[in-house]
PDB file of N, CA and C in Angstrom:
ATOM      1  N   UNK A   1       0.624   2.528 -15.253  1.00  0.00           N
ATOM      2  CA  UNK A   1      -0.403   2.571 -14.238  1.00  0.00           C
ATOM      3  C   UNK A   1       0.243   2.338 -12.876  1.00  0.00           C
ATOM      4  N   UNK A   2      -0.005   3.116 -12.068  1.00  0.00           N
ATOM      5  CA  UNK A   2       0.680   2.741 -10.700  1.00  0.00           C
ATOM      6  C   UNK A   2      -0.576   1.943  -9.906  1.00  0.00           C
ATOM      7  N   UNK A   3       0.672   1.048  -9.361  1.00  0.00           N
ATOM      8  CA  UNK A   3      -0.561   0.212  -8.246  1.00  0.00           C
ATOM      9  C   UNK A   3      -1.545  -0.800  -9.004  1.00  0.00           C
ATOM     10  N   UNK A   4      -1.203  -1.342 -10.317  1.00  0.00           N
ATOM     11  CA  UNK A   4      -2.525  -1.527 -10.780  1.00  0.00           C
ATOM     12  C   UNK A   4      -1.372  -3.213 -11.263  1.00  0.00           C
ATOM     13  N   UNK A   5      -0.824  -3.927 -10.573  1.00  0.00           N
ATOM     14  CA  UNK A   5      -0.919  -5.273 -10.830  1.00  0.00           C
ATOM     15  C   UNK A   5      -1.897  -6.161 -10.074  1.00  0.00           C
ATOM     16  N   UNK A   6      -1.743  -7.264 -10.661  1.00  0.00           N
ATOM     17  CA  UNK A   6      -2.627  -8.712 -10.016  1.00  0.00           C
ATOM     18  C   UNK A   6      -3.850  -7.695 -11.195  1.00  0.00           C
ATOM     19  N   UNK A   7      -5.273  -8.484 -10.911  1.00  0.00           N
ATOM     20  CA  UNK A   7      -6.397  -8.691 -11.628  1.00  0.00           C
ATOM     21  C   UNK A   7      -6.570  -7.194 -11.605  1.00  0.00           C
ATOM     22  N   UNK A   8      -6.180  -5.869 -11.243  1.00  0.00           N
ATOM     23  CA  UNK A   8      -6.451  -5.046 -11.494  1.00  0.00           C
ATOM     24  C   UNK A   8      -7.648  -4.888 -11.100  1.00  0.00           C
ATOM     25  N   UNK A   9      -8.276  -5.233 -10.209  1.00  0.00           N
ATOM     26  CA  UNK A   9      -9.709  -4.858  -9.614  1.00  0.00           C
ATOM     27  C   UNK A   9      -9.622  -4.179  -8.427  1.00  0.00           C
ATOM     28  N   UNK A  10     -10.831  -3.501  -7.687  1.00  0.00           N
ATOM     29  CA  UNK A  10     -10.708  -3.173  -6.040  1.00  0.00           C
ATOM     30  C   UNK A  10     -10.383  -3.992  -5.252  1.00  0.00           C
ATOM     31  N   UNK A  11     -11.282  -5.264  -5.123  1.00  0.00           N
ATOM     32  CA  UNK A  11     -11.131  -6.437  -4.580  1.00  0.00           C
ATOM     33  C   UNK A  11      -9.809  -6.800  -4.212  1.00  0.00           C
ATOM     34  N   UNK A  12      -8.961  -6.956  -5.863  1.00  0.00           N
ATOM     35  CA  UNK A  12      -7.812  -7.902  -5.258  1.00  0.00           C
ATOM     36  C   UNK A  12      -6.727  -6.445  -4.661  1.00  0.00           C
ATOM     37  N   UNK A  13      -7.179  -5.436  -5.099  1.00  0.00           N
ATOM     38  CA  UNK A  13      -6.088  -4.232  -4.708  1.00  0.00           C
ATOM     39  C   UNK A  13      -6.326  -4.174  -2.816  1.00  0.00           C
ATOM     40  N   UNK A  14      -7.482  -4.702  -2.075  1.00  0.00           N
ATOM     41  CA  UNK A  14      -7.910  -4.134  -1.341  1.00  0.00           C
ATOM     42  C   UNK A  14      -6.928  -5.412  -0.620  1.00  0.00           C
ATOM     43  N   UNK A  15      -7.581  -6.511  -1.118  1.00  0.00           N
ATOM     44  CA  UNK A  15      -6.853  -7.301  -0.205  1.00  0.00           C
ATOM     45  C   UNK A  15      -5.575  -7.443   0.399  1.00  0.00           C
ATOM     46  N   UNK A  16      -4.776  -7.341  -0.934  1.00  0.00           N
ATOM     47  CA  UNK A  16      -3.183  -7.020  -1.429  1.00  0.00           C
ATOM     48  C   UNK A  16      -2.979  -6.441  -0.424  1.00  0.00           C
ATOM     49  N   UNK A  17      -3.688  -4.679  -0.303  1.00  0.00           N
ATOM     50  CA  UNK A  17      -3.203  -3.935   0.456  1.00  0.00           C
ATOM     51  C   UNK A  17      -3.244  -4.204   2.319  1.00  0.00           C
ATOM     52  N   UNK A  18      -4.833  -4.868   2.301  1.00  0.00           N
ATOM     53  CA  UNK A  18      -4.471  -5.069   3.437  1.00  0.00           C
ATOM     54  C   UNK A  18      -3.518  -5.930   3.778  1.00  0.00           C
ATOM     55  N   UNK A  19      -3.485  -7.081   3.405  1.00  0.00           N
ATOM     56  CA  UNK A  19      -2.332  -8.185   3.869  1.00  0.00           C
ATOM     57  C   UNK A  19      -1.096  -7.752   3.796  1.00  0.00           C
ATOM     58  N   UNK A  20      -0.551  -6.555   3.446  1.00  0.00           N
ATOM     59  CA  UNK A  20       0.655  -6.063   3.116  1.00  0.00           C
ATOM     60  C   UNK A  20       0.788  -5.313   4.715  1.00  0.00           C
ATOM     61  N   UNK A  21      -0.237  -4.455   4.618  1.00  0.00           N
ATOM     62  CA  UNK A  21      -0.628  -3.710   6.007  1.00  0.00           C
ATOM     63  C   UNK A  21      -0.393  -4.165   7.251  1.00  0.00           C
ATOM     64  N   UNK A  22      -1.215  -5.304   7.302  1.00  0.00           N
ATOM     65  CA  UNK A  22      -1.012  -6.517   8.192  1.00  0.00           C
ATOM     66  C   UNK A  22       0.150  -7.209   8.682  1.00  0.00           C
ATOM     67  N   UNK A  23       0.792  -7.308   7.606  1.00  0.00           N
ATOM     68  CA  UNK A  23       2.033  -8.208   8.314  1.00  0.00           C
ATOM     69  C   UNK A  23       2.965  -6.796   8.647  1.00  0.00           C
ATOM     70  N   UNK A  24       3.058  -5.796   7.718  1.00  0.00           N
ATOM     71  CA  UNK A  24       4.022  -4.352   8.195  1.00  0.00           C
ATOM     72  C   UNK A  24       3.520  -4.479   9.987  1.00  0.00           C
ATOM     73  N   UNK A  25       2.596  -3.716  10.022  1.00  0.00           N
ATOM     74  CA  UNK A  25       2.000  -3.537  11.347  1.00  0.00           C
ATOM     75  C   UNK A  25       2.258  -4.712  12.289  1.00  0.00           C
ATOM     76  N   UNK A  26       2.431  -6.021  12.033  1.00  0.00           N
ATOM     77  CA  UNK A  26       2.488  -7.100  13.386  1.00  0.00           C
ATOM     78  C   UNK A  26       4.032  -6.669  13.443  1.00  0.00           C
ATOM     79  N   UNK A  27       4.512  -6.308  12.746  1.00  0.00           N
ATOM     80  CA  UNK A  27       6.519  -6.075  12.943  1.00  0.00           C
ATOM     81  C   UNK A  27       6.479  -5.135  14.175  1.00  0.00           C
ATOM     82  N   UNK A  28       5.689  -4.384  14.960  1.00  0.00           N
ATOM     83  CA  UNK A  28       6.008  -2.788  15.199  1.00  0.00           C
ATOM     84  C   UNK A  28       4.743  -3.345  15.817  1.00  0.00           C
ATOM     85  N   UNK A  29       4.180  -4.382  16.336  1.00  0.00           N
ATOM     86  CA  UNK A  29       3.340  -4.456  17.711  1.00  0.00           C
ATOM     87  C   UNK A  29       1.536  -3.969  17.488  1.00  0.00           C
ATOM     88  N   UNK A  30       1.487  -3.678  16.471  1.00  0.00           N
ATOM     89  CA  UNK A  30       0.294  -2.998  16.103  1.00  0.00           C
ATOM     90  C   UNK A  30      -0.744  -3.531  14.950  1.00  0.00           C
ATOM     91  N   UNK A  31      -1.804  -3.660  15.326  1.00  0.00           N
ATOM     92  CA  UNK A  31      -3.438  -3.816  14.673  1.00  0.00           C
ATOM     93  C   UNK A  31      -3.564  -3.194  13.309  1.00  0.00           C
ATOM     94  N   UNK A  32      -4.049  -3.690  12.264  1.00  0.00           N
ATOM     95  CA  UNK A  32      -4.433  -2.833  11.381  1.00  0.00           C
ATOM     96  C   UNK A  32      -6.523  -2.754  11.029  1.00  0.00           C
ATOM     97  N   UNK A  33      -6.340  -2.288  10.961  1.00  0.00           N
ATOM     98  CA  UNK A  33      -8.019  -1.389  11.059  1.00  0.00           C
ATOM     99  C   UNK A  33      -8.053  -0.303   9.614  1.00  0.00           C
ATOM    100  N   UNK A  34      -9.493  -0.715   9.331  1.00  0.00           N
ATOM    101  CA  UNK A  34      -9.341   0.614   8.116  1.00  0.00           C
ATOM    102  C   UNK A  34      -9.379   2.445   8.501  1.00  0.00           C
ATOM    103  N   UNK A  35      -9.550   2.181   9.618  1.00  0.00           N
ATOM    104  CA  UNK A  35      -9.082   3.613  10.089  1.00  0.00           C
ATOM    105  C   UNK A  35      -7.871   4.289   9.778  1.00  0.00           C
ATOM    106  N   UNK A  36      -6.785   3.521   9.831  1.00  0.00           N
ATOM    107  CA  UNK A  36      -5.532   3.773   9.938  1.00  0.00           C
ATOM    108  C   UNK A  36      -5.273   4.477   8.573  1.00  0.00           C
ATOM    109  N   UNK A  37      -4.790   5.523   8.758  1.00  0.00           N
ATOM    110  CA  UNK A  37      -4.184   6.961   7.658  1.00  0.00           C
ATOM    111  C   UNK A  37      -2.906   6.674   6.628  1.00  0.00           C
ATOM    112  N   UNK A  38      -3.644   6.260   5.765  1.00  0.00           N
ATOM    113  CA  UNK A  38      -2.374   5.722   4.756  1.00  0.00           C
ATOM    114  C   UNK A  38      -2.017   7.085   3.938  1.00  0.00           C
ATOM    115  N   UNK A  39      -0.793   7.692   3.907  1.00  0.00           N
ATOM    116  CA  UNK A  39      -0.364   8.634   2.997  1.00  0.00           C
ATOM    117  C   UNK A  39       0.370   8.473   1.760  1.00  0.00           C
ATOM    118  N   UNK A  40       0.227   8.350   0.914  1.00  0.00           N
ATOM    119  CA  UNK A  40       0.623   8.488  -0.864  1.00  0.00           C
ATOM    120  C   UNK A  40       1.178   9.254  -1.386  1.00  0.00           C
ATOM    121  N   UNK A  41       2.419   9.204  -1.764  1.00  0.00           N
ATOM    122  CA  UNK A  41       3.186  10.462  -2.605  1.00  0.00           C
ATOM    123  C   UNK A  41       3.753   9.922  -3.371  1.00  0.00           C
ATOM    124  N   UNK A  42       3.733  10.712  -4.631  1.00  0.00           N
ATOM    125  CA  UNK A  42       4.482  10.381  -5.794  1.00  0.00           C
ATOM    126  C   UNK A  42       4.915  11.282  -6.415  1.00  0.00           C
ATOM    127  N   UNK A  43       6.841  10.271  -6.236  1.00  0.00           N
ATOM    128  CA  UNK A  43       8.155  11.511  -7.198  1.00  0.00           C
ATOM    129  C   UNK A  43       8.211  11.845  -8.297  1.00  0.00           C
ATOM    130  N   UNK A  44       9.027  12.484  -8.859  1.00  0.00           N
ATOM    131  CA  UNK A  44       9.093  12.788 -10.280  1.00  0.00           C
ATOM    132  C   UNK A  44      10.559  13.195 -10.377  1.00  0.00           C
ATOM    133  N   UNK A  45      11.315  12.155 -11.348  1.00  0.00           N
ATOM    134  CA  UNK A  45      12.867  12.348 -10.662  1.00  0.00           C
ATOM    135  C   UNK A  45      12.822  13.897 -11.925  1.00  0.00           C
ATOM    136  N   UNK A  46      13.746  14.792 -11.698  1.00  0.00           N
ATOM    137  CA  UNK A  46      13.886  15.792 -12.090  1.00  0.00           C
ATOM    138  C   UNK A  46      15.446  15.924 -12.532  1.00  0.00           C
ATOM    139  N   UNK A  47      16.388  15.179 -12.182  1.00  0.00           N
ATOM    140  CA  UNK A  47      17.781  15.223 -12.467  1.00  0.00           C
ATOM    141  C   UNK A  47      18.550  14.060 -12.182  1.00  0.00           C
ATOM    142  N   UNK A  48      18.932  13.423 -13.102  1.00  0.00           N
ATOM    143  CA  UNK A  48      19.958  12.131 -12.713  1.00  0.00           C
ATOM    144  C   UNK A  48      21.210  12.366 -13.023  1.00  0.00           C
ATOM    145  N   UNK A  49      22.395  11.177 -12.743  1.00  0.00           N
ATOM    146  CA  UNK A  49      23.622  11.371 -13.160  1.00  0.00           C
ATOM    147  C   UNK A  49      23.819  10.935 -14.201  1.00  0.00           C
TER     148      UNK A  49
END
């Protein structure tokens, strides 16, 4: 499951995320707001050594 530690609920995912958000953003001078455009991608390794 990606993303899905701690209690596995919205709640604690939401919080998590914001407080993660929060301290990123005070590094770099800036507010976090739920406005702000979070983008998500996920790899798929295709070739290792």
């Amino acid at each position: 499951m990606i993303e899905g530690e701690g209690g596995k609920s919205l709640d604690y995912w939401r919080r998590a995320h914001i407080n993660f958000f929060t301290r990123e953003l005070e590094g770099i001078g800036a507010e976090f707001n739920e406005d702000v455009l979070v983008v998500f991608e996920e790899f798929e390794v295709v070739f290792q050594f």
